[in-house]
N, C-alpha and C. Protein backbone atom coordinates (compact mmCIF):
# COMPACT_ATOMS: atom_id res chain seq x y z
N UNK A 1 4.47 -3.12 -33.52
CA UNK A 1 5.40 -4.22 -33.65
C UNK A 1 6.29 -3.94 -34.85
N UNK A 2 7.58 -3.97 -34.64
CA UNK A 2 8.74 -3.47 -35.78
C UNK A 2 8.98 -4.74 -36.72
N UNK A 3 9.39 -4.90 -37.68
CA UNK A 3 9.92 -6.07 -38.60
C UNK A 3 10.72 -7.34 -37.52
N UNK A 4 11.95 -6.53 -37.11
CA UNK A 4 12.77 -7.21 -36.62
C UNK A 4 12.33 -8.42 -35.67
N UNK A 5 11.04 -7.62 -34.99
CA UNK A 5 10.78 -8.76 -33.96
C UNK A 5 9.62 -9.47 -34.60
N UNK A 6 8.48 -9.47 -36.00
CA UNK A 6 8.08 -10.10 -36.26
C UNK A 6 8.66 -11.12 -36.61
N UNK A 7 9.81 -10.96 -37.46
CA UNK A 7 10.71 -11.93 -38.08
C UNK A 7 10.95 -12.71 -36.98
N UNK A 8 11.33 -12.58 -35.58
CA UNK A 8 12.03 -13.45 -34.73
C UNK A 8 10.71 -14.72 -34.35
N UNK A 9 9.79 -13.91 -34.29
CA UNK A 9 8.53 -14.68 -34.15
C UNK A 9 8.32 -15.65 -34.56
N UNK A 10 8.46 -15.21 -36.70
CA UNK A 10 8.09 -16.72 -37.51
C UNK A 10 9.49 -17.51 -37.75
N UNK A 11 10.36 -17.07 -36.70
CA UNK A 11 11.68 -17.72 -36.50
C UNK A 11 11.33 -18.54 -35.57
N UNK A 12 10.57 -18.72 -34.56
CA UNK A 12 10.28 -19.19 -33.47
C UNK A 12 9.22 -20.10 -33.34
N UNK A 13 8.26 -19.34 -34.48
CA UNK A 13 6.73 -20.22 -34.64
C UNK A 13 7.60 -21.72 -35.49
N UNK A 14 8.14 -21.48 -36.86
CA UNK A 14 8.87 -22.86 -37.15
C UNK A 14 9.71 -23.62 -36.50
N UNK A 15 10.29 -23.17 -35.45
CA UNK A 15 11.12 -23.95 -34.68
C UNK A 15 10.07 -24.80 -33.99
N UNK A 16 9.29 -24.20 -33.44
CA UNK A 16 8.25 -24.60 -32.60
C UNK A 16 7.22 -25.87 -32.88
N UNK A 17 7.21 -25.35 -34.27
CA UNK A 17 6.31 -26.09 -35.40
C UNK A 17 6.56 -27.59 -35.30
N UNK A 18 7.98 -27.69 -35.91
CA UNK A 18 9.09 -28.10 -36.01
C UNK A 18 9.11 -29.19 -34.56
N UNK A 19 9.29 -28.94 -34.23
CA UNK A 19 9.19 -29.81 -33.02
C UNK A 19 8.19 -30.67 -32.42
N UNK A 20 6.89 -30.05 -32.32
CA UNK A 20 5.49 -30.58 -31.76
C UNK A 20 5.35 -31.39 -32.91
N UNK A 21 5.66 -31.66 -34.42
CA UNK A 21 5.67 -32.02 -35.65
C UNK A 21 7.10 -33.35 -35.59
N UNK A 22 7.97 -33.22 -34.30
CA UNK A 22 9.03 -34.20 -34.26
C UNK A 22 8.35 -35.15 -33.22
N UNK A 23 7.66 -34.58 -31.89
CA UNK A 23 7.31 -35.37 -31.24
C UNK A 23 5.90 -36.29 -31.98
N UNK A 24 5.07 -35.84 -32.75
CA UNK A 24 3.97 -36.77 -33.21
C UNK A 24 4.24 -37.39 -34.01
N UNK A 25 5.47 -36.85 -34.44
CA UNK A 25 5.75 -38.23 -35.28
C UNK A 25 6.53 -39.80 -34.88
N UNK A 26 6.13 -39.60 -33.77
CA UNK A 26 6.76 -41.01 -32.48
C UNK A 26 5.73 -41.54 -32.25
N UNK A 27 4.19 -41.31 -32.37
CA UNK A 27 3.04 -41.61 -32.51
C UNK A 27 2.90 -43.09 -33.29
N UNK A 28 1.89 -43.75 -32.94
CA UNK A 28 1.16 -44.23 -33.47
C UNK A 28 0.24 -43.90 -34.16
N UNK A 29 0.30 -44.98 -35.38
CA UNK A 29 -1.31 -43.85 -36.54
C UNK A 29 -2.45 -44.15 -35.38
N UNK A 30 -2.82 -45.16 -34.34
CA UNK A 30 -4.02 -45.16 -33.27
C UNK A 30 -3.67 -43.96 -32.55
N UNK A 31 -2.48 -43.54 -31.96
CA UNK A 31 -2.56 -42.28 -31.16
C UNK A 31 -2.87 -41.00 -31.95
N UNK A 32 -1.77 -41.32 -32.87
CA UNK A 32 -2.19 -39.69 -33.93
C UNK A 32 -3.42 -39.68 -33.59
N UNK A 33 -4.36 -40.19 -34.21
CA UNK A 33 -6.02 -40.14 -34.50
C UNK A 33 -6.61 -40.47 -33.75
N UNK A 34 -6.31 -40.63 -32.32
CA UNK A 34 -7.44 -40.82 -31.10
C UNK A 34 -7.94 -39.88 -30.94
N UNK A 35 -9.80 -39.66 -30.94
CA UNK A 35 -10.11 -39.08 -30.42
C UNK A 35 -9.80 -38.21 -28.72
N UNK A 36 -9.97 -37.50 -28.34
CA UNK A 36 -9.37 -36.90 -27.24
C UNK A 36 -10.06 -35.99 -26.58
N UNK A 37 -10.88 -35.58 -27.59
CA UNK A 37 -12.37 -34.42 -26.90
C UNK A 37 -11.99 -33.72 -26.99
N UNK A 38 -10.87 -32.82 -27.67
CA UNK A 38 -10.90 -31.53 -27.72
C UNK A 38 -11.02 -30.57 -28.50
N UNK A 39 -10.65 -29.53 -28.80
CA UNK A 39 -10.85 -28.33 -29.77
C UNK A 39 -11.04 -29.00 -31.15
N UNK A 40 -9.90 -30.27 -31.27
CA UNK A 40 -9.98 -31.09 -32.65
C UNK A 40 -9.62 -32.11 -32.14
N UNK A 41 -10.01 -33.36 -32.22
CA UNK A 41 -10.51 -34.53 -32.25
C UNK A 41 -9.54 -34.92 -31.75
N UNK A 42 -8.48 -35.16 -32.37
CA UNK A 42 -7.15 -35.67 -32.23
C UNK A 42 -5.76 -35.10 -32.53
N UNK A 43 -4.79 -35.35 -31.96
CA UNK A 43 -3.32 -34.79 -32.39
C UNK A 43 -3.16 -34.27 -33.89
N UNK A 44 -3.49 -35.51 -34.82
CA UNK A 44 -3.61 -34.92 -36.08
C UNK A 44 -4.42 -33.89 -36.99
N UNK A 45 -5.59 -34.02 -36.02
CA UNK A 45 -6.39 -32.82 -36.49
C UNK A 45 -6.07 -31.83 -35.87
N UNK A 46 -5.39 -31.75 -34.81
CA UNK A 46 -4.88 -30.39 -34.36
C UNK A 46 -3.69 -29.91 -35.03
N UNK A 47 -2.98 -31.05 -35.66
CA UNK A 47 -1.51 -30.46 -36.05
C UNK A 47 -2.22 -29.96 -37.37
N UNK A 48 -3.26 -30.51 -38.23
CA UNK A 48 -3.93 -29.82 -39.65
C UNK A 48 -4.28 -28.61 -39.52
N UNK A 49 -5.45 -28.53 -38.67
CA UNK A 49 -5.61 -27.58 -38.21
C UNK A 49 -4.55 -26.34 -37.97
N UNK A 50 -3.35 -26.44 -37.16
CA UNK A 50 -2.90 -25.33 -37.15
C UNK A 50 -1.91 -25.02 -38.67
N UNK A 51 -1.65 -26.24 -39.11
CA UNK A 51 -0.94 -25.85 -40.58
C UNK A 51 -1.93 -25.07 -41.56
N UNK A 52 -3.45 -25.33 -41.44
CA UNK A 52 -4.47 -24.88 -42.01
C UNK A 52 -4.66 -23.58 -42.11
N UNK A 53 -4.32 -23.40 -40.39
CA UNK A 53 -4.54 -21.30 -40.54
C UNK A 53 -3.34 -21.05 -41.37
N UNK A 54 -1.90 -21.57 -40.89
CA UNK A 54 -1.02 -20.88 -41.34
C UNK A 54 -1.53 -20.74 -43.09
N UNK A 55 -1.47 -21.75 -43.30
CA UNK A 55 -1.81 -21.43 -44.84
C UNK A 55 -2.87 -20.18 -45.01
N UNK A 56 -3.79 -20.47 -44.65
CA UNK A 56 -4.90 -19.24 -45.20
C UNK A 56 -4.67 -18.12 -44.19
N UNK A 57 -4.30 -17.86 -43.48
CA UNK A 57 -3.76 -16.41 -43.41
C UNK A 57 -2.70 -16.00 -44.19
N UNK A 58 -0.80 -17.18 -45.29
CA UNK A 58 -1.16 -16.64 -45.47
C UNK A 58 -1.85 -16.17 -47.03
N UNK A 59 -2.33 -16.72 -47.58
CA UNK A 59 -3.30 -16.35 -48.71
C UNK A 59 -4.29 -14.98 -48.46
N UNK A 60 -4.71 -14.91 -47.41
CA UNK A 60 -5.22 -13.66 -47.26
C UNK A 60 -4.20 -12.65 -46.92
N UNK A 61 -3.23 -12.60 -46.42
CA UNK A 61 -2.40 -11.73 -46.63
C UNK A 61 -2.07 -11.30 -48.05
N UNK A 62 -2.06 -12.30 -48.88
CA UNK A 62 -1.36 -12.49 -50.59
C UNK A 62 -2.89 -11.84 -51.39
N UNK A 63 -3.79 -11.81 -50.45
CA UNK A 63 -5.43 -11.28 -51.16
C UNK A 63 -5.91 -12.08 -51.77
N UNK A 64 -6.32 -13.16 -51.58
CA UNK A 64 -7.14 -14.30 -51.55
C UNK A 64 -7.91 -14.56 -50.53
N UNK A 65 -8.76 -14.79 -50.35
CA UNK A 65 -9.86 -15.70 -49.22
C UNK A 65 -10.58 -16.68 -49.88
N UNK A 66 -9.48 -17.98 -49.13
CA UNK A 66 -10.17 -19.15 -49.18
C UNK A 66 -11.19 -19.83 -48.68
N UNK A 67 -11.78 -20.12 -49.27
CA UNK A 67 -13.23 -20.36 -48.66
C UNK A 67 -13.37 -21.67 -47.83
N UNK A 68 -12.71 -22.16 -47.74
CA UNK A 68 -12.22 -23.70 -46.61
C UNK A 68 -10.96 -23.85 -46.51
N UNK A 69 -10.94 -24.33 -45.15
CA UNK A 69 -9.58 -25.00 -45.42
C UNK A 69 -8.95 -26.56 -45.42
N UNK A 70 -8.19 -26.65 -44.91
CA UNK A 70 -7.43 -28.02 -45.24
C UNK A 70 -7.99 -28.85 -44.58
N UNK A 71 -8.43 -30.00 -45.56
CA UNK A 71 -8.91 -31.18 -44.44
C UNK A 71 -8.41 -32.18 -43.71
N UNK A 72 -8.05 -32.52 -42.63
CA UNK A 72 -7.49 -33.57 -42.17
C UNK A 72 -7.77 -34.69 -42.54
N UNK A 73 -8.71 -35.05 -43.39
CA UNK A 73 -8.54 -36.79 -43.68
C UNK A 73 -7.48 -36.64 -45.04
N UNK A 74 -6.90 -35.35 -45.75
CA UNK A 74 -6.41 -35.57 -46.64
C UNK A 74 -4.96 -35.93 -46.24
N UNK A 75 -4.57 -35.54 -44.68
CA UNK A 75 -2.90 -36.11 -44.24
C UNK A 75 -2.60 -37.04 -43.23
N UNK A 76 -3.00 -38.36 -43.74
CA UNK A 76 -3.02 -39.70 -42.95
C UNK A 76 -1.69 -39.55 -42.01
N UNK A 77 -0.47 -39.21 -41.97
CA UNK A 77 0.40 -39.44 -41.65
C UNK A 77 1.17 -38.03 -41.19
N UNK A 78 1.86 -37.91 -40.13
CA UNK A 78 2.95 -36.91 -39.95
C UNK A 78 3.43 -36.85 -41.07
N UNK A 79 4.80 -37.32 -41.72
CA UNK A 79 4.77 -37.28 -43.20
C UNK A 79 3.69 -36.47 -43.82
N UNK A 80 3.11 -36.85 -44.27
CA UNK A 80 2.29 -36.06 -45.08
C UNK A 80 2.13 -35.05 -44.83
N UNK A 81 1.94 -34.49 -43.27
CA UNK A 81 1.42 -33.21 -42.76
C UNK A 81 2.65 -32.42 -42.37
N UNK A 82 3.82 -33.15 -42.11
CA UNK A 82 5.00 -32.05 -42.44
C UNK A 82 5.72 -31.92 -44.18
N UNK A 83 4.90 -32.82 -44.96
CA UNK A 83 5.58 -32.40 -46.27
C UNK A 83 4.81 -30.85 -46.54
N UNK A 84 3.18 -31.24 -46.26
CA UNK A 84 2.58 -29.95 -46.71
C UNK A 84 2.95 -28.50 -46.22
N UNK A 85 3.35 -28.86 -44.52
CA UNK A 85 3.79 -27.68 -44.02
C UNK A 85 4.91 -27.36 -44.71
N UNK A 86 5.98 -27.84 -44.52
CA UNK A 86 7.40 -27.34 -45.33
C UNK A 86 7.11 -26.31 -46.58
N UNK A 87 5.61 -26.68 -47.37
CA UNK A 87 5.36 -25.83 -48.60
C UNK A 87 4.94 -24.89 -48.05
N UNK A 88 4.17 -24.69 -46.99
CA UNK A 88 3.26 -23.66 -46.30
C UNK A 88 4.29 -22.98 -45.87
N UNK A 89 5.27 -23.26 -45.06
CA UNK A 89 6.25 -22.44 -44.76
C UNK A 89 7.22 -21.38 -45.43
N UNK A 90 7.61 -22.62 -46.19
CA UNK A 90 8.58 -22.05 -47.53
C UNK A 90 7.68 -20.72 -48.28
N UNK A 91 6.34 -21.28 -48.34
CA UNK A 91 5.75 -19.78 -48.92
C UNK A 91 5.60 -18.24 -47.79
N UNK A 92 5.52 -18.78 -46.71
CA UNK A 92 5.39 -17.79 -45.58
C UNK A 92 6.40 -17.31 -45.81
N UNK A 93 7.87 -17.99 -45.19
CA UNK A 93 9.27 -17.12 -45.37
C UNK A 93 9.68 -16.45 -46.44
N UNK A 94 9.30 -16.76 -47.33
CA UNK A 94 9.36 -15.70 -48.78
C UNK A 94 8.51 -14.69 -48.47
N UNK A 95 7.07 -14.60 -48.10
CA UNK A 95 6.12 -13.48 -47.91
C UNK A 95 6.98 -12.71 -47.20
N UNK A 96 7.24 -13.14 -45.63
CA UNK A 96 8.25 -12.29 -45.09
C UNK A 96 8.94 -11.64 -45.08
N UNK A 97 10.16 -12.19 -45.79
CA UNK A 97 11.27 -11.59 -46.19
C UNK A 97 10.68 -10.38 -47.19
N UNK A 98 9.86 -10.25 -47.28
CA UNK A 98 9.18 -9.21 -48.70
C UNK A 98 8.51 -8.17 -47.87
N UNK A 99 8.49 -8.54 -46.38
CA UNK A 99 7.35 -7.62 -45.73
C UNK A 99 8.41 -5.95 -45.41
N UNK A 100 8.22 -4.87 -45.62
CA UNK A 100 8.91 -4.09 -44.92
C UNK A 100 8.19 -3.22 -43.77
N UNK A 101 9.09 -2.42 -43.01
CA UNK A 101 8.00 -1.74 -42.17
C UNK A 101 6.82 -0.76 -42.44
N UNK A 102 6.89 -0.64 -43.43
CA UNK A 102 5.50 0.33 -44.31
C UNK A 102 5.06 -0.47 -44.39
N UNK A 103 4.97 -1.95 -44.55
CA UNK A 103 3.84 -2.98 -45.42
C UNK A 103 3.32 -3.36 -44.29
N UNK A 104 4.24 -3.32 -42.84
CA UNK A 104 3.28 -3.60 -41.87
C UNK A 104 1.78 -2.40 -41.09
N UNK A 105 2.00 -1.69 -41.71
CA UNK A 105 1.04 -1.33 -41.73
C UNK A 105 -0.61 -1.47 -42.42
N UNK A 106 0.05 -1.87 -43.61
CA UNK A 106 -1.09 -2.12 -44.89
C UNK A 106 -2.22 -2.34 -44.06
N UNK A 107 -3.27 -2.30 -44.15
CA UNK A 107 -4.56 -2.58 -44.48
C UNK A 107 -5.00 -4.11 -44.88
N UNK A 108 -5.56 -4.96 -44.37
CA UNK A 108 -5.58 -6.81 -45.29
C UNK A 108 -6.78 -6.39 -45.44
N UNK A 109 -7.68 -6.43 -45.86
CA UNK A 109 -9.36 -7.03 -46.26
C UNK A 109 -9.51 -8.22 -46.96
N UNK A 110 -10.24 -9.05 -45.59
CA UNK A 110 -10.56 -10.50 -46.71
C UNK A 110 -11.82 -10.90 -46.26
N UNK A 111 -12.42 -11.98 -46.43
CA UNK A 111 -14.01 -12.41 -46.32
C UNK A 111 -13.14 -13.84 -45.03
N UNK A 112 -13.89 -14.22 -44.38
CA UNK A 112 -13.75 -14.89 -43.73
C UNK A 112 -14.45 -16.50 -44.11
N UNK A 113 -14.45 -17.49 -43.42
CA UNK A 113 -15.13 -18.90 -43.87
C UNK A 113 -16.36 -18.66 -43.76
N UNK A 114 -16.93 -18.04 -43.21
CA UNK A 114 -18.50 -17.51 -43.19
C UNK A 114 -18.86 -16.60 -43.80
N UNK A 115 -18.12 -16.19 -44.75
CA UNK A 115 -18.94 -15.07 -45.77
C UNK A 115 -18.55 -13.37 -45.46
N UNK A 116 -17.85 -13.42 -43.73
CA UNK A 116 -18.01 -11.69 -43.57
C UNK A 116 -16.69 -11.16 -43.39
N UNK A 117 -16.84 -9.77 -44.06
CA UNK A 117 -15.47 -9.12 -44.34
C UNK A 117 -14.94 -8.51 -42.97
N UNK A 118 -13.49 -8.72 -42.77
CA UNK A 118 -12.87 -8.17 -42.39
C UNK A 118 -11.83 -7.54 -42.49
N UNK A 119 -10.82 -6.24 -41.72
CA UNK A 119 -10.00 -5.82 -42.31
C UNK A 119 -9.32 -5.47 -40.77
N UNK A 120 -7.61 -5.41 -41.34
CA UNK A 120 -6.68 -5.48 -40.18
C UNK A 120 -5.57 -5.27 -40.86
N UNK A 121 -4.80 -4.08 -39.52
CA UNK A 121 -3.44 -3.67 -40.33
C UNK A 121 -2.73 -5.01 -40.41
N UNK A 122 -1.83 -5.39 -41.42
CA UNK A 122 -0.66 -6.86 -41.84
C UNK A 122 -0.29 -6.96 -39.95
N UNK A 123 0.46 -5.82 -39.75
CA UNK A 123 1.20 -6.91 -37.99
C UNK A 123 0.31 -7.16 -37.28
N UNK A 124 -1.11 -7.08 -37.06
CA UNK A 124 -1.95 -7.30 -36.05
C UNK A 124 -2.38 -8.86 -36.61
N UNK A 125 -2.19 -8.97 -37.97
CA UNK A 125 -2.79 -10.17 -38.35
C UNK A 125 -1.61 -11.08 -38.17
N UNK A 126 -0.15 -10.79 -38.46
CA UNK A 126 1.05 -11.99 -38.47
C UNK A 126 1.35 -12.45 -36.99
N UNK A 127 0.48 -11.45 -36.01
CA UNK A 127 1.14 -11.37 -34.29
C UNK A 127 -0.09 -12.79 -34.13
N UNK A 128 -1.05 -12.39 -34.68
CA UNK A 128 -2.60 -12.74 -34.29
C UNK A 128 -2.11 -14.51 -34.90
N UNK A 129 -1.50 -14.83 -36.07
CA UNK A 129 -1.04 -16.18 -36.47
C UNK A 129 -0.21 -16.96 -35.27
N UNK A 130 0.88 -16.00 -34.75
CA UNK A 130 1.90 -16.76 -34.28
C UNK A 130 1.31 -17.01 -32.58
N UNK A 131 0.62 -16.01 -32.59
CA UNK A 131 -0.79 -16.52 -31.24
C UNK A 131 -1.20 -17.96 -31.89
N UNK A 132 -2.30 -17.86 -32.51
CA UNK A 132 -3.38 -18.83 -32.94
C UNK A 132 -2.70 -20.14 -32.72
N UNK A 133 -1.44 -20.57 -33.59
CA UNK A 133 -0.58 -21.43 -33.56
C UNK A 133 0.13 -21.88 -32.06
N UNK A 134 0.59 -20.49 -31.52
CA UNK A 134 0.95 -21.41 -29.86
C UNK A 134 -0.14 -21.86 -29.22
N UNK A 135 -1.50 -21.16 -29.17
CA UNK A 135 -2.48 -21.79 -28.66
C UNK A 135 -2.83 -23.18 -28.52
N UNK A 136 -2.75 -23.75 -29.91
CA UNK A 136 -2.76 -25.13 -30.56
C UNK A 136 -1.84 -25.67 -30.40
N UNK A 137 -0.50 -25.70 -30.12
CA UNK A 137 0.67 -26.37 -29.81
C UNK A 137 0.33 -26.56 -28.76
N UNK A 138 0.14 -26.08 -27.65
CA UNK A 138 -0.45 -26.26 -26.00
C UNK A 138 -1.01 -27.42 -26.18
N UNK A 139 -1.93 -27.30 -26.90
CA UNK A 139 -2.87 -28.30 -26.97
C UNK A 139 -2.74 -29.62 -27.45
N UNK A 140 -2.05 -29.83 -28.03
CA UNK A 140 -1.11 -30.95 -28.76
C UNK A 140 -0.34 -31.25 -27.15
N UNK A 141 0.43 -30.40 -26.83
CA UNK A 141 1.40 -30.73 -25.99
C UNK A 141 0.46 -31.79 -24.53
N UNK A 142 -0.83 -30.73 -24.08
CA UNK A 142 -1.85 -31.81 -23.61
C UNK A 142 -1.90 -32.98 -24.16
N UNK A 143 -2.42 -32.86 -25.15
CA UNK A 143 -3.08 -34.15 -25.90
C UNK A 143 -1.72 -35.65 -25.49
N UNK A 144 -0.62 -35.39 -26.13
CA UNK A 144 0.70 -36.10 -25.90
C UNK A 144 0.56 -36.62 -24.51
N UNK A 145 0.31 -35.66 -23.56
CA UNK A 145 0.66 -36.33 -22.17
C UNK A 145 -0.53 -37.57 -21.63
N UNK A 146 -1.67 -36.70 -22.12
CA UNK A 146 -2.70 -37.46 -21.97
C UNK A 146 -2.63 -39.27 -23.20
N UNK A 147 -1.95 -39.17 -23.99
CA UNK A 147 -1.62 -40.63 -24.74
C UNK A 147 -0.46 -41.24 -24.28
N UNK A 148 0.14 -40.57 -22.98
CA UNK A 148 1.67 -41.25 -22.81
C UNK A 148 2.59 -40.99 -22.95
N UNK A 149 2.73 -40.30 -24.35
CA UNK A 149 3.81 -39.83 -24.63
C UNK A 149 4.54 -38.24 -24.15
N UNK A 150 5.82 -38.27 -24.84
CA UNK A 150 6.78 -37.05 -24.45
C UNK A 150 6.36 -35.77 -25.08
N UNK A 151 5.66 -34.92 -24.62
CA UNK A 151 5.81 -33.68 -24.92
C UNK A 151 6.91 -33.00 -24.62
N UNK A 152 6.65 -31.44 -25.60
CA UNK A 152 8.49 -30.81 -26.12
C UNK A 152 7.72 -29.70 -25.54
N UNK A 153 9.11 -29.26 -24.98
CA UNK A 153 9.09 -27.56 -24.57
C UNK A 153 8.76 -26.56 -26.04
N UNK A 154 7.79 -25.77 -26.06
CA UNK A 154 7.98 -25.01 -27.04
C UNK A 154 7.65 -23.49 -26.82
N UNK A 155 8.28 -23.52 -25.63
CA UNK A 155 8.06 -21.47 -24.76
C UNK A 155 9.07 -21.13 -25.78
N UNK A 156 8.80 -19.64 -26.16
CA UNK A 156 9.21 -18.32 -26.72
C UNK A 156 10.85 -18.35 -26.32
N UNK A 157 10.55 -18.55 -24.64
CA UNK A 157 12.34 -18.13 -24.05
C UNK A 157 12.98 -19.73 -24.74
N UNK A 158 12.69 -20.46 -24.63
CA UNK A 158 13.13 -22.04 -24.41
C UNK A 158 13.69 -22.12 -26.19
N UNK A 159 13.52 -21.31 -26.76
CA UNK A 159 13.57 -21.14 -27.71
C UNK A 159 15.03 -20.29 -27.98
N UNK A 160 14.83 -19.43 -27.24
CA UNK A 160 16.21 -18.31 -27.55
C UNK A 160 17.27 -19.04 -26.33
N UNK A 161 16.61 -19.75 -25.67
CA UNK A 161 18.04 -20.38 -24.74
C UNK A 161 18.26 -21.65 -25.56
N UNK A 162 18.18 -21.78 -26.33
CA UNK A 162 18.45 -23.61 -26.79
C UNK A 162 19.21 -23.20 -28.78
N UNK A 163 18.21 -21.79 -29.55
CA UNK A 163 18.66 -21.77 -30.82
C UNK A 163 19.69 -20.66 -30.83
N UNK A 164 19.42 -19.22 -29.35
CA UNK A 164 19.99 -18.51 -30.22
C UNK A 164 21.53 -18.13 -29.08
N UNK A 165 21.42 -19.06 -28.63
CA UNK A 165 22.41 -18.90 -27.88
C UNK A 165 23.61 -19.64 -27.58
């Protein structure tokens, strides 16, 4: 995977972000936080949740391993959980912009939430984020339909036909 198209990626993952983060915030604090049975409890723990990896991947990219991550009772509100992202981001797009194509190669070694080390060249781990994250947007996007509300397109193409065109 070359720079150019990682970059388009975390061009795409914030748009994306960005959006599933516009529709919950039309929510009710009862819908945000309805339970729902799935992967995470509710909309809001799914939207923590995925701001959560972003953050600690990337800190382990930066060579840190955090040993937990973000808790959802600490972001009562959309608000809250897009102020934190905006910081999470803002630090990603700086990492980025810093990444060159030699660095995608690097080597990461970090300890995981359970104690065990792993190691992975940088693009297998930034491809492996902008996965993790659509996964969880899906899931949100479920969750929404199943409370009523409007879920947002957030495909890859739907993306380059709507921003970059």
């Amino acid at each position: 995977m070359d720079l150019e198209r990682i970059r388009a990626l975390y061009d795409f993952n914030r748009w994306a972000n960005g959006r599933v983060l516009e529709a919950a915030g039309k929510l009710s604090w009862e819908q945000l936080t309805k339970d729902l049975k799935n992967s995470f409890p509710s909309v809001r723990d799914t939207l923590v949740h995925i701001m959560a990896a972003e953050w600690i991947w990337l800190e382990r990219w930066k060579g840190t391993s955090p040993k937990a991550l973000l808790n959802a009772s600490e972001f009562p509100t959309v608000s809250t959980i897009r102020t934190r992202w905006g910081e999470v981001e803002r630090e990603q797009r700086q990492f980025i912009s810093g990444v060159s194509e030699e660095s995608l190669k690097r080597v990461v070694a970090y300890i995981n939430l359970k104690g065990d080390p792993y190691k992975y060249p940088l693009w297998q781990l930034l491809q492996h984020l902008v996965n993790h994250s659509t996964y969880h947007r899906g899931q949100v996007t479920t969750m929404l339909r199943q409370l009523g509300a409007k879920p947002v397109e957030t495909d890859f193409l739907v993306y380059f036909d709507t921003v970059l065109k």
